[in-house]
PDB file of N, CA and C in Angstrom:
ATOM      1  N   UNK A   1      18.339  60.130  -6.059  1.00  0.00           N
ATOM      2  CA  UNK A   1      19.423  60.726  -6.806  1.00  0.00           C
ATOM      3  C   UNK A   1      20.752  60.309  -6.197  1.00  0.00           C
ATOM      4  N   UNK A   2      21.870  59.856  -6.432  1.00  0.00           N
ATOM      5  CA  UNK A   2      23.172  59.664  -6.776  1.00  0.00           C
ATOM      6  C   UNK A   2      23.896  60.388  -5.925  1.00  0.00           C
ATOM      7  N   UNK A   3      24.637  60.515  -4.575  1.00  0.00           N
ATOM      8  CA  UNK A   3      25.240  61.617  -4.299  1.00  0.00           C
ATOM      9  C   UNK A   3      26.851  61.607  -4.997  1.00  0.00           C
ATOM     10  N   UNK A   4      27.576  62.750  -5.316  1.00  0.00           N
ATOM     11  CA  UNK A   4      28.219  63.009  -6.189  1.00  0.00           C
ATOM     12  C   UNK A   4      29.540  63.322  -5.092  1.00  0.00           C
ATOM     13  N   UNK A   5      30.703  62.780  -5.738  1.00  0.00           N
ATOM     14  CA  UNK A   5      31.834  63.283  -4.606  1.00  0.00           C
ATOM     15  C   UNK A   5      33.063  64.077  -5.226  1.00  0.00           C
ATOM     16  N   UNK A   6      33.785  65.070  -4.728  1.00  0.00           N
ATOM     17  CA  UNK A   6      35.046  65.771  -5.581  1.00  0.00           C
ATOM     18  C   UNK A   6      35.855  65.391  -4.944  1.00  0.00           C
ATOM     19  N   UNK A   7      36.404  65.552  -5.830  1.00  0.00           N
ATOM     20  CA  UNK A   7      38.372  65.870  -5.027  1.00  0.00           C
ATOM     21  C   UNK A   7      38.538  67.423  -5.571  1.00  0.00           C
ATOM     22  N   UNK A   8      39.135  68.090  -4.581  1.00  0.00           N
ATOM     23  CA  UNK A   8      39.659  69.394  -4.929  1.00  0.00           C
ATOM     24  C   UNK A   8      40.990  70.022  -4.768  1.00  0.00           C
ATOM     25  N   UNK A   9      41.201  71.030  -4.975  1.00  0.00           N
ATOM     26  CA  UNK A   9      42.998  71.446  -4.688  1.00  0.00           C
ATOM     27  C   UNK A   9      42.220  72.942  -4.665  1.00  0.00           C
ATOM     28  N   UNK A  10      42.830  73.840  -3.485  1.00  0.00           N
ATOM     29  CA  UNK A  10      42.803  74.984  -3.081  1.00  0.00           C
ATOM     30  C   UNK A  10      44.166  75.246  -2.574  1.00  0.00           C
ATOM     31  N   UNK A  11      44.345  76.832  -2.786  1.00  0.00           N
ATOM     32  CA  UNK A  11      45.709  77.537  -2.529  1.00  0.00           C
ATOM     33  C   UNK A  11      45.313  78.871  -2.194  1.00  0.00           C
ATOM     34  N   UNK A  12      46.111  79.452  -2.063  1.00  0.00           N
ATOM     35  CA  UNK A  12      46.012  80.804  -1.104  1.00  0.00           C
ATOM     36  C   UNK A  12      46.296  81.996  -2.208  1.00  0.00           C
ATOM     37  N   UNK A  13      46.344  83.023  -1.892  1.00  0.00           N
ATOM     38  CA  UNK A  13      46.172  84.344  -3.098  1.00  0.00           C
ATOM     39  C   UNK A  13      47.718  84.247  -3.692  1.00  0.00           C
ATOM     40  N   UNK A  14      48.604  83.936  -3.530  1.00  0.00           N
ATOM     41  CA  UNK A  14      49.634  83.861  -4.440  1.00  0.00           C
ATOM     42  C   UNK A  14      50.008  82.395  -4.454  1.00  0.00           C
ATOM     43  N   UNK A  15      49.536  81.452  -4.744  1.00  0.00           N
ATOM     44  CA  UNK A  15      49.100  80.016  -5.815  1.00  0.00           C
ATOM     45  C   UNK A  15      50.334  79.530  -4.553  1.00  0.00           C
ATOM     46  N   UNK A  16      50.488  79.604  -3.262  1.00  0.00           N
ATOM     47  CA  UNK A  16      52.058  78.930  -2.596  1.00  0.00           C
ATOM     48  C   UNK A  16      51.197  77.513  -1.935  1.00  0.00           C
ATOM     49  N   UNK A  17      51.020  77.544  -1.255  1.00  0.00           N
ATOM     50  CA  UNK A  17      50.480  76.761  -0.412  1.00  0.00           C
ATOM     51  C   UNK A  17      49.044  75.650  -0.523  1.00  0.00           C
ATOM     52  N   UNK A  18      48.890  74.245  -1.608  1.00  0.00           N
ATOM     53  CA  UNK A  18      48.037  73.862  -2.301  1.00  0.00           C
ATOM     54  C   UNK A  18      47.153  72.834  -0.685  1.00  0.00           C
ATOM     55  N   UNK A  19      46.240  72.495  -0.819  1.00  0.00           N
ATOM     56  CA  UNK A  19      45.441  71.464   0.209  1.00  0.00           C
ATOM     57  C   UNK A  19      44.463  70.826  -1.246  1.00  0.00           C
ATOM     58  N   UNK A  20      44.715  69.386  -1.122  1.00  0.00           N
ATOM     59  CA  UNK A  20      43.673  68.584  -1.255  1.00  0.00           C
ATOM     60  C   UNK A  20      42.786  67.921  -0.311  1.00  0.00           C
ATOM     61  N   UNK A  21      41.462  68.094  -0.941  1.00  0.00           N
ATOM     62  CA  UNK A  21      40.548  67.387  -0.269  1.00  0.00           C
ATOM     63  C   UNK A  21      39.509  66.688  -0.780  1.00  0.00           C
ATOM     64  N   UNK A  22      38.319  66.110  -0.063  1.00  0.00           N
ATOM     65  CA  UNK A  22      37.243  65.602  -0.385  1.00  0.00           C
ATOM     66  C   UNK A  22      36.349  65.581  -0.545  1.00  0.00           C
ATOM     67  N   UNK A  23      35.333  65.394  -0.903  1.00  0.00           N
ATOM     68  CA  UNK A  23      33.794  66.406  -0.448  1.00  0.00           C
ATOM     69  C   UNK A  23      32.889  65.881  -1.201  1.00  0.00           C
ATOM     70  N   UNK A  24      31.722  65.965  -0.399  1.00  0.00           N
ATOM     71  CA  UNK A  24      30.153  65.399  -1.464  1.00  0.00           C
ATOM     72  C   UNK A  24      29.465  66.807  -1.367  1.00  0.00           C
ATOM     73  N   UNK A  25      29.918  67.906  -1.234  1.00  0.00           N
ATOM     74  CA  UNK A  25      29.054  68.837  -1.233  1.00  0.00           C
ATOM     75  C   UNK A  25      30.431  69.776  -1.363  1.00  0.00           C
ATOM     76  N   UNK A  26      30.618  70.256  -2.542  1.00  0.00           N
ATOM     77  CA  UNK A  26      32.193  70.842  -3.064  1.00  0.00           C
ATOM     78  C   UNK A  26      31.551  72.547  -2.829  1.00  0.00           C
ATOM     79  N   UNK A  27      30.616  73.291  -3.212  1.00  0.00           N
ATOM     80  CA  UNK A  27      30.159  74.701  -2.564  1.00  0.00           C
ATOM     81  C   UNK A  27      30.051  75.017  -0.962  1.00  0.00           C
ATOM     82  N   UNK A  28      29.575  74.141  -0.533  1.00  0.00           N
ATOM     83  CA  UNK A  28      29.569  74.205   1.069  1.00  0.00           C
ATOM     84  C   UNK A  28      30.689  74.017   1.393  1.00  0.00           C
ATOM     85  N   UNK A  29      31.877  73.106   0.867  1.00  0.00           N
ATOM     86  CA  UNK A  29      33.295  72.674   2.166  1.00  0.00           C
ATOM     87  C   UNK A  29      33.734  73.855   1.312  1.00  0.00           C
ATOM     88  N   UNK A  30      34.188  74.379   0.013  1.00  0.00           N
ATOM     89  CA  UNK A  30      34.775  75.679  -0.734  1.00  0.00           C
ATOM     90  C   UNK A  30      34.374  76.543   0.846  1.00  0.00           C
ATOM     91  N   UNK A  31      33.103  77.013   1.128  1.00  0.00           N
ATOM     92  CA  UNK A  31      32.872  78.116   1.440  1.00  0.00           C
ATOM     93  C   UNK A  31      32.874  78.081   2.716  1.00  0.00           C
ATOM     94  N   UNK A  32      33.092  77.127   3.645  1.00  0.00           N
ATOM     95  CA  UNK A  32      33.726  76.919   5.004  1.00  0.00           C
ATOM     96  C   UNK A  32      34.814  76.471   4.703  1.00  0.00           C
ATOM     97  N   UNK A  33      36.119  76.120   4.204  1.00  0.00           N
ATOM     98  CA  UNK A  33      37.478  77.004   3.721  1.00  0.00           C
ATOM     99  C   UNK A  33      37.544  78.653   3.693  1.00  0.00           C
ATOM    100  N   UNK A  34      36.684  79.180   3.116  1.00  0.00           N
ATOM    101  CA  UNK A  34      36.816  80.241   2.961  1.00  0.00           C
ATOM    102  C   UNK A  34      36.377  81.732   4.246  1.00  0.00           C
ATOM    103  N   UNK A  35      35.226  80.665   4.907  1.00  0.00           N
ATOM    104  CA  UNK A  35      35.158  81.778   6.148  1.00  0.00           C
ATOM    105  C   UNK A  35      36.289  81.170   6.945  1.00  0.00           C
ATOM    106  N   UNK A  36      36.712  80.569   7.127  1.00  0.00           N
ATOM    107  CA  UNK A  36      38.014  79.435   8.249  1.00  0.00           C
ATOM    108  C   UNK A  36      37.518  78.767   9.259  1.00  0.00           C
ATOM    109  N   UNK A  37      35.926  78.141   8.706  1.00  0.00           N
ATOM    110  CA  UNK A  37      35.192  77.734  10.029  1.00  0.00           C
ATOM    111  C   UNK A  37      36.331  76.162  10.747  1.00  0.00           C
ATOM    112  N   UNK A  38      36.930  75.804  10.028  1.00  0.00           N
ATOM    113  CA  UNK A  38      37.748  75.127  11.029  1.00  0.00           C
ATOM    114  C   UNK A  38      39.271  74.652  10.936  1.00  0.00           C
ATOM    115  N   UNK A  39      39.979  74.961  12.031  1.00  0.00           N
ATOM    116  CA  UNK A  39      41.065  75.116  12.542  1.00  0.00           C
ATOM    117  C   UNK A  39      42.008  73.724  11.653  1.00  0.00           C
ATOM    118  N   UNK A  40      43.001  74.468  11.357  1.00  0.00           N
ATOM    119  CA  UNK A  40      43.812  73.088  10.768  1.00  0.00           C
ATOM    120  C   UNK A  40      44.838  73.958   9.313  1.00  0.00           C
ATOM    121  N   UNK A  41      45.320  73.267   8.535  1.00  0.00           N
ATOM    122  CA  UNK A  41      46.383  73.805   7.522  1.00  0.00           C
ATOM    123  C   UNK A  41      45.509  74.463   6.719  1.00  0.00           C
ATOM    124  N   UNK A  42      44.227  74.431   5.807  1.00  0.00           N
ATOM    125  CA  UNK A  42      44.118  75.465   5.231  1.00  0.00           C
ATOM    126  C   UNK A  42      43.641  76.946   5.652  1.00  0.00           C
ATOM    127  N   UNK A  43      43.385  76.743   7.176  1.00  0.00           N
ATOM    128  CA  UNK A  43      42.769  78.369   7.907  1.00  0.00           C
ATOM    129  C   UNK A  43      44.295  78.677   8.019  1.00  0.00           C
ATOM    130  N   UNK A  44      45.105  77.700   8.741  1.00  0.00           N
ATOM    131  CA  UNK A  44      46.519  78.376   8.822  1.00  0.00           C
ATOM    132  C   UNK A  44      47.714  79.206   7.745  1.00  0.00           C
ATOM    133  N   UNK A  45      47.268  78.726   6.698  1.00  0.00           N
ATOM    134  CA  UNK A  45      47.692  79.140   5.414  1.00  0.00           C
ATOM    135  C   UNK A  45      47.283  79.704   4.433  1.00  0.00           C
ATOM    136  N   UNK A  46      45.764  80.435   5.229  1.00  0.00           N
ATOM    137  CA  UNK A  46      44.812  80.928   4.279  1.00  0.00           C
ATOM    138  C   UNK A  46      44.486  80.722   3.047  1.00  0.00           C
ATOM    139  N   UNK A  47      43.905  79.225   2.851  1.00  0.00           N
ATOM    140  CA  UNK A  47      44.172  78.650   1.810  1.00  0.00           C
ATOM    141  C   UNK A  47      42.363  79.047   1.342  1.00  0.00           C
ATOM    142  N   UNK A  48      41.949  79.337   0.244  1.00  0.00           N
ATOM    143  CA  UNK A  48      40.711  79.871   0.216  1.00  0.00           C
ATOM    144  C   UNK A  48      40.036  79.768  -1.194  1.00  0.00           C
ATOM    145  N   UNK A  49      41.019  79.647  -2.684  1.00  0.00           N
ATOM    146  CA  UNK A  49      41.044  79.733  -3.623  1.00  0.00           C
ATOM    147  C   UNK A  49      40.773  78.517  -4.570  1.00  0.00           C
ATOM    148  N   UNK A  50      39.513  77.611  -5.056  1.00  0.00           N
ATOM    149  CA  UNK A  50      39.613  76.976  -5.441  1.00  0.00           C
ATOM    150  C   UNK A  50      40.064  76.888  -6.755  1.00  0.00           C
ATOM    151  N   UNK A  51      41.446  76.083  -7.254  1.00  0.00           N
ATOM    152  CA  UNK A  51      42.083  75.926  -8.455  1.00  0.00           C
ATOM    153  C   UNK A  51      41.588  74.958  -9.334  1.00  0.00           C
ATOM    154  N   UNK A  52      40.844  74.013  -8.532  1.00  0.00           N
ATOM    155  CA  UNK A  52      40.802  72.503  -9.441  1.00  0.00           C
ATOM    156  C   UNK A  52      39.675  71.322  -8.301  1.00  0.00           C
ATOM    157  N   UNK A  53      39.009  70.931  -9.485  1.00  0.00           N
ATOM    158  CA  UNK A  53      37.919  69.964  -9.022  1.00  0.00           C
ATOM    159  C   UNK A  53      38.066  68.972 -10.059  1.00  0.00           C
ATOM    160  N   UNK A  54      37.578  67.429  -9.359  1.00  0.00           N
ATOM    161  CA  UNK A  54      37.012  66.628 -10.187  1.00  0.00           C
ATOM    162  C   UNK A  54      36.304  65.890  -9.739  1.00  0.00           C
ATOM    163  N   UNK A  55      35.298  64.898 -10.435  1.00  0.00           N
ATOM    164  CA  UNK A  55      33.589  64.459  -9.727  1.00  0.00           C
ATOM    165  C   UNK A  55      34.597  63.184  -9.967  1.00  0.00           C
ATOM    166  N   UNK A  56      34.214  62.408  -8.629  1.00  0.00           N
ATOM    167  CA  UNK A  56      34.450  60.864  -8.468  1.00  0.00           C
ATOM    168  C   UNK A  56      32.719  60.028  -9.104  1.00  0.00           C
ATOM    169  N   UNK A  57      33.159  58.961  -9.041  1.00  0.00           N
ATOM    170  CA  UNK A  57      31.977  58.142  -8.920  1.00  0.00           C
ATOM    171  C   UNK A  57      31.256  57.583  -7.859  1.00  0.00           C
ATOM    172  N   UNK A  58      32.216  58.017  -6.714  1.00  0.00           N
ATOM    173  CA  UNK A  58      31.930  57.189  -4.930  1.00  0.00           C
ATOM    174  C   UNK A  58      32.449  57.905  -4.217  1.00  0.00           C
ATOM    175  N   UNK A  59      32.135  57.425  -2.758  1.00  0.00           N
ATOM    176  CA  UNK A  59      33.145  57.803  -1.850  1.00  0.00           C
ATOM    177  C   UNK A  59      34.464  57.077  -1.998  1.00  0.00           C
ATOM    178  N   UNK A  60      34.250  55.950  -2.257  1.00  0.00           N
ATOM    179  CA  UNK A  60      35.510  55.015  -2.253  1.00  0.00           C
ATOM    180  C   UNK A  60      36.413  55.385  -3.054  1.00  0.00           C
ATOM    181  N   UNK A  61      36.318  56.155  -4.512  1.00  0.00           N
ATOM    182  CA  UNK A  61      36.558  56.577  -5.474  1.00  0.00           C
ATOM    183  C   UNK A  61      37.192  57.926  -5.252  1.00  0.00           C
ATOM    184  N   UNK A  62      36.752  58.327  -4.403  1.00  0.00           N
ATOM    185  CA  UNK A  62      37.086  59.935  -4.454  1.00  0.00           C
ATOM    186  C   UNK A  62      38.218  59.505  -3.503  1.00  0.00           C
ATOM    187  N   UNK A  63      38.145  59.151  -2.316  1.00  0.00           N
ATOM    188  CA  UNK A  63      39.156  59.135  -1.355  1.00  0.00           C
ATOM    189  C   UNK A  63      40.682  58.282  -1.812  1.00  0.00           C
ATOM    190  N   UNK A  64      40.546  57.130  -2.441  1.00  0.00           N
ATOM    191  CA  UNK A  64      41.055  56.884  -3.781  1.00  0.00           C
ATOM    192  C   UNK A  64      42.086  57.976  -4.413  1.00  0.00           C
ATOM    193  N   UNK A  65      41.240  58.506  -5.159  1.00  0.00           N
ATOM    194  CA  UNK A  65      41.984  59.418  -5.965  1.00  0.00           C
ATOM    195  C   UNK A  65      42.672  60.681  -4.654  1.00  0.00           C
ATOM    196  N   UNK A  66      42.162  60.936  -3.881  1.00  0.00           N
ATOM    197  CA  UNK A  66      42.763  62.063  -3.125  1.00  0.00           C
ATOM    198  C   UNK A  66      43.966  61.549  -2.551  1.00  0.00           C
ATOM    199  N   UNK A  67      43.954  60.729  -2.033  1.00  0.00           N
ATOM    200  CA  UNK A  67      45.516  59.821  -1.928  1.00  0.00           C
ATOM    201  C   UNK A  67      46.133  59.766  -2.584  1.00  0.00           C
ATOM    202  N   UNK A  68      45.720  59.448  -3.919  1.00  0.00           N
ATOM    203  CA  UNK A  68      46.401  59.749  -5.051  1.00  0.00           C
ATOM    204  C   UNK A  68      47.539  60.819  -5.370  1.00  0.00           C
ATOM    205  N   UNK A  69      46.361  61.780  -5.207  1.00  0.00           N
ATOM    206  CA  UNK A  69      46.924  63.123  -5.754  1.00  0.00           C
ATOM    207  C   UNK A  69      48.371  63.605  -4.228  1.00  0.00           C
ATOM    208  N   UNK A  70      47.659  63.714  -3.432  1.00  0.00           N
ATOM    209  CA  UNK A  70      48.263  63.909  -2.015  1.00  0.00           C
ATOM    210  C   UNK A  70      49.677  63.040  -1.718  1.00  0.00           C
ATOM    211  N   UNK A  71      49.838  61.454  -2.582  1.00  0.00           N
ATOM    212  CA  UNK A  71      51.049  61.239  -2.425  1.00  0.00           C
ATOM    213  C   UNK A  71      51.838  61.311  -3.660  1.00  0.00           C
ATOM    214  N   UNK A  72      51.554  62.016  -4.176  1.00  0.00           N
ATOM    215  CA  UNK A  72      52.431  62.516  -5.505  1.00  0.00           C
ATOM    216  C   UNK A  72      53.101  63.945  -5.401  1.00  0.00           C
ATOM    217  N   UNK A  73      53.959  64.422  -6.399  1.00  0.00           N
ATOM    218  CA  UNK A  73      55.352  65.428  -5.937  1.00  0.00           C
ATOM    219  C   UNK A  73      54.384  66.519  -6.481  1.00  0.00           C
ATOM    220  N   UNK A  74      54.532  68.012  -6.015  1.00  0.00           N
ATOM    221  CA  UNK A  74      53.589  69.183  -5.896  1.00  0.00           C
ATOM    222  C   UNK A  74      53.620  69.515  -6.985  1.00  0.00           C
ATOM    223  N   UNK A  75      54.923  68.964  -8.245  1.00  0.00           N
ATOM    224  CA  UNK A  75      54.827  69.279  -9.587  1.00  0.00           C
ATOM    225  C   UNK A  75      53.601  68.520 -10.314  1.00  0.00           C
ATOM    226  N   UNK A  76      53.324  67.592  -9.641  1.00  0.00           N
ATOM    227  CA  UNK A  76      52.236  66.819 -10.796  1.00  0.00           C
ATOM    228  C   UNK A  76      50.761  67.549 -10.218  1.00  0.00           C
ATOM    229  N   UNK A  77      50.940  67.945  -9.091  1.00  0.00           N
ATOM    230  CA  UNK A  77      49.670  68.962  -8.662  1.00  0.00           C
ATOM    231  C   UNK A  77      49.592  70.229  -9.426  1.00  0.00           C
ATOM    232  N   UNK A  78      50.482  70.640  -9.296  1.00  0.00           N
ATOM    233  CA  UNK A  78      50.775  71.881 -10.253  1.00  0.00           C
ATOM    234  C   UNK A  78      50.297  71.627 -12.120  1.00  0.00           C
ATOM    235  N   UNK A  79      50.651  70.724 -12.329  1.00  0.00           N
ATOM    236  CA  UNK A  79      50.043  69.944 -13.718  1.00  0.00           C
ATOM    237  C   UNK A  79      48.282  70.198 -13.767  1.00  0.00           C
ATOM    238  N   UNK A  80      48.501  68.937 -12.957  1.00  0.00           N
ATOM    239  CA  UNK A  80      46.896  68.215 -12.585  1.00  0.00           C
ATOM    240  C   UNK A  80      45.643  70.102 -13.014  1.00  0.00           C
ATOM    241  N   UNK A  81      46.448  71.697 -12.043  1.00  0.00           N
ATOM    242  CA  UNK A  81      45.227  72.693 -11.740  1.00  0.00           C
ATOM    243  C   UNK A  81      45.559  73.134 -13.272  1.00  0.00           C
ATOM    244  N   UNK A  82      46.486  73.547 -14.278  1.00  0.00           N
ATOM    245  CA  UNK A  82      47.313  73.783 -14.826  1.00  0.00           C
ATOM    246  C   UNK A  82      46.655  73.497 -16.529  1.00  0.00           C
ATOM    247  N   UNK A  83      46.286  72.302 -16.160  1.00  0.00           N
ATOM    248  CA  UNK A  83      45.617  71.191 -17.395  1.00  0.00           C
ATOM    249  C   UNK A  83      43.915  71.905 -17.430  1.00  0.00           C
ATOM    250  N   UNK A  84      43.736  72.012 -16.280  1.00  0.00           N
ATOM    251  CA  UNK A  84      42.174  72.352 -15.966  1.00  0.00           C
ATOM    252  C   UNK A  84      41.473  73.779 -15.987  1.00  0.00           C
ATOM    253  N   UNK A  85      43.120  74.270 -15.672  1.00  0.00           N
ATOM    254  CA  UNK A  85      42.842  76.231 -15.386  1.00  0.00           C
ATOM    255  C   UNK A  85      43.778  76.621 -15.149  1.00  0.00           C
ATOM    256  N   UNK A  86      44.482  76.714 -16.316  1.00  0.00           N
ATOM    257  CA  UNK A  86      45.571  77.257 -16.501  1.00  0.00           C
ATOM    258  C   UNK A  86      46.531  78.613 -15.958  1.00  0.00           C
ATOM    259  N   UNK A  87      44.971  79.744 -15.601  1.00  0.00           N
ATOM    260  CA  UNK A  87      45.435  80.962 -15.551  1.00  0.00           C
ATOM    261  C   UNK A  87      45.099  81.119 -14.102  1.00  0.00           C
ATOM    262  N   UNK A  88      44.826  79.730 -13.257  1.00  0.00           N
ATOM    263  CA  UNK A  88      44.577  79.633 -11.957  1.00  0.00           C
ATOM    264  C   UNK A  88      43.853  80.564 -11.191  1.00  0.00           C
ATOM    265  N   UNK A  89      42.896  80.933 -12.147  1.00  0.00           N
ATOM    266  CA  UNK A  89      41.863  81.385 -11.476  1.00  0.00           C
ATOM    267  C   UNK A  89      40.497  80.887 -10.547  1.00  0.00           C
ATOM    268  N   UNK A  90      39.941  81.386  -9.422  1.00  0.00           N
ATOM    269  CA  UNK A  90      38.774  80.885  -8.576  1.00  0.00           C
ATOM    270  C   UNK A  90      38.175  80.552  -9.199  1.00  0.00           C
ATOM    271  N   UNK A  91      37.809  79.440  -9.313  1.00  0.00           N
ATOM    272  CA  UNK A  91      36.894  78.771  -9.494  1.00  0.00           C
ATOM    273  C   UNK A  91      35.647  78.892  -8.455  1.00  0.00           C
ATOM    274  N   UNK A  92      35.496  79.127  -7.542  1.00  0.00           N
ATOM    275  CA  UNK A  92      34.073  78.691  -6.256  1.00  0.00           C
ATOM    276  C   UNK A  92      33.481  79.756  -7.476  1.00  0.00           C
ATOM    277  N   UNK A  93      33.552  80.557  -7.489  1.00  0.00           N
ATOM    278  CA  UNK A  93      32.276  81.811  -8.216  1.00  0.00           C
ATOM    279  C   UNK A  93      31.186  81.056  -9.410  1.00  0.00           C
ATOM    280  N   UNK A  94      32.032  79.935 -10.185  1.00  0.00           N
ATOM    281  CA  UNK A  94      31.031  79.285 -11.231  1.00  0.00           C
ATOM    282  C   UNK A  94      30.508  78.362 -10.692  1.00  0.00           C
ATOM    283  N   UNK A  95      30.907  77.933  -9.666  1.00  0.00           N
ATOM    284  CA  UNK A  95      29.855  76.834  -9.171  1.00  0.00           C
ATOM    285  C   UNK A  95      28.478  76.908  -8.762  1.00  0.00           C
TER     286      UNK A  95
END
């Protein structure tokens, strides 16, 4: 089977503070974000809330696009969760 890779955007309980990242296993890194198993900007900013996912085709692909997203202005991030989930609600619960 295919392993599958995301890009994600998480923010903290009042939508301030966004982190993109990467992941081939998007429930497991969500949910170590969420206990703060490790030290760095989203434990510091209690960033915990997933807003927005999307499935790459690769690793190469995903990391790719996360650069992407990461060197672009916080308005087109704000778009990007916005387009997907509008009412910026958690997402980890349907996964």
């Amino acid at each position: 089977m295919k392993e599958q890779f995301y890009v994600y955007i998480i923010c903290n309980k009042n939508n301030g503070a966004l982190y993109t990242g990467v992941t081939s296993d998007l429930v497991k890194r969500v949910s170590e974000h969420r206990a703060k198993l490790a030290d760095g900007f989203s434990k510091r900013y209690n960033l915990d809330k997933l807003v927005y996912y999307e499935i790459a085709g690769n690793a190469e692909a995903a990391i790719l696009r996360e650069k992407q997203i990461k060197a672009g202005p916080r308005k087109k991030k704000i778009e990007l969760i916005e387009d997907m989930n509008p009412l910026w609600r958690d997402l980890y619960p349907d996964l």
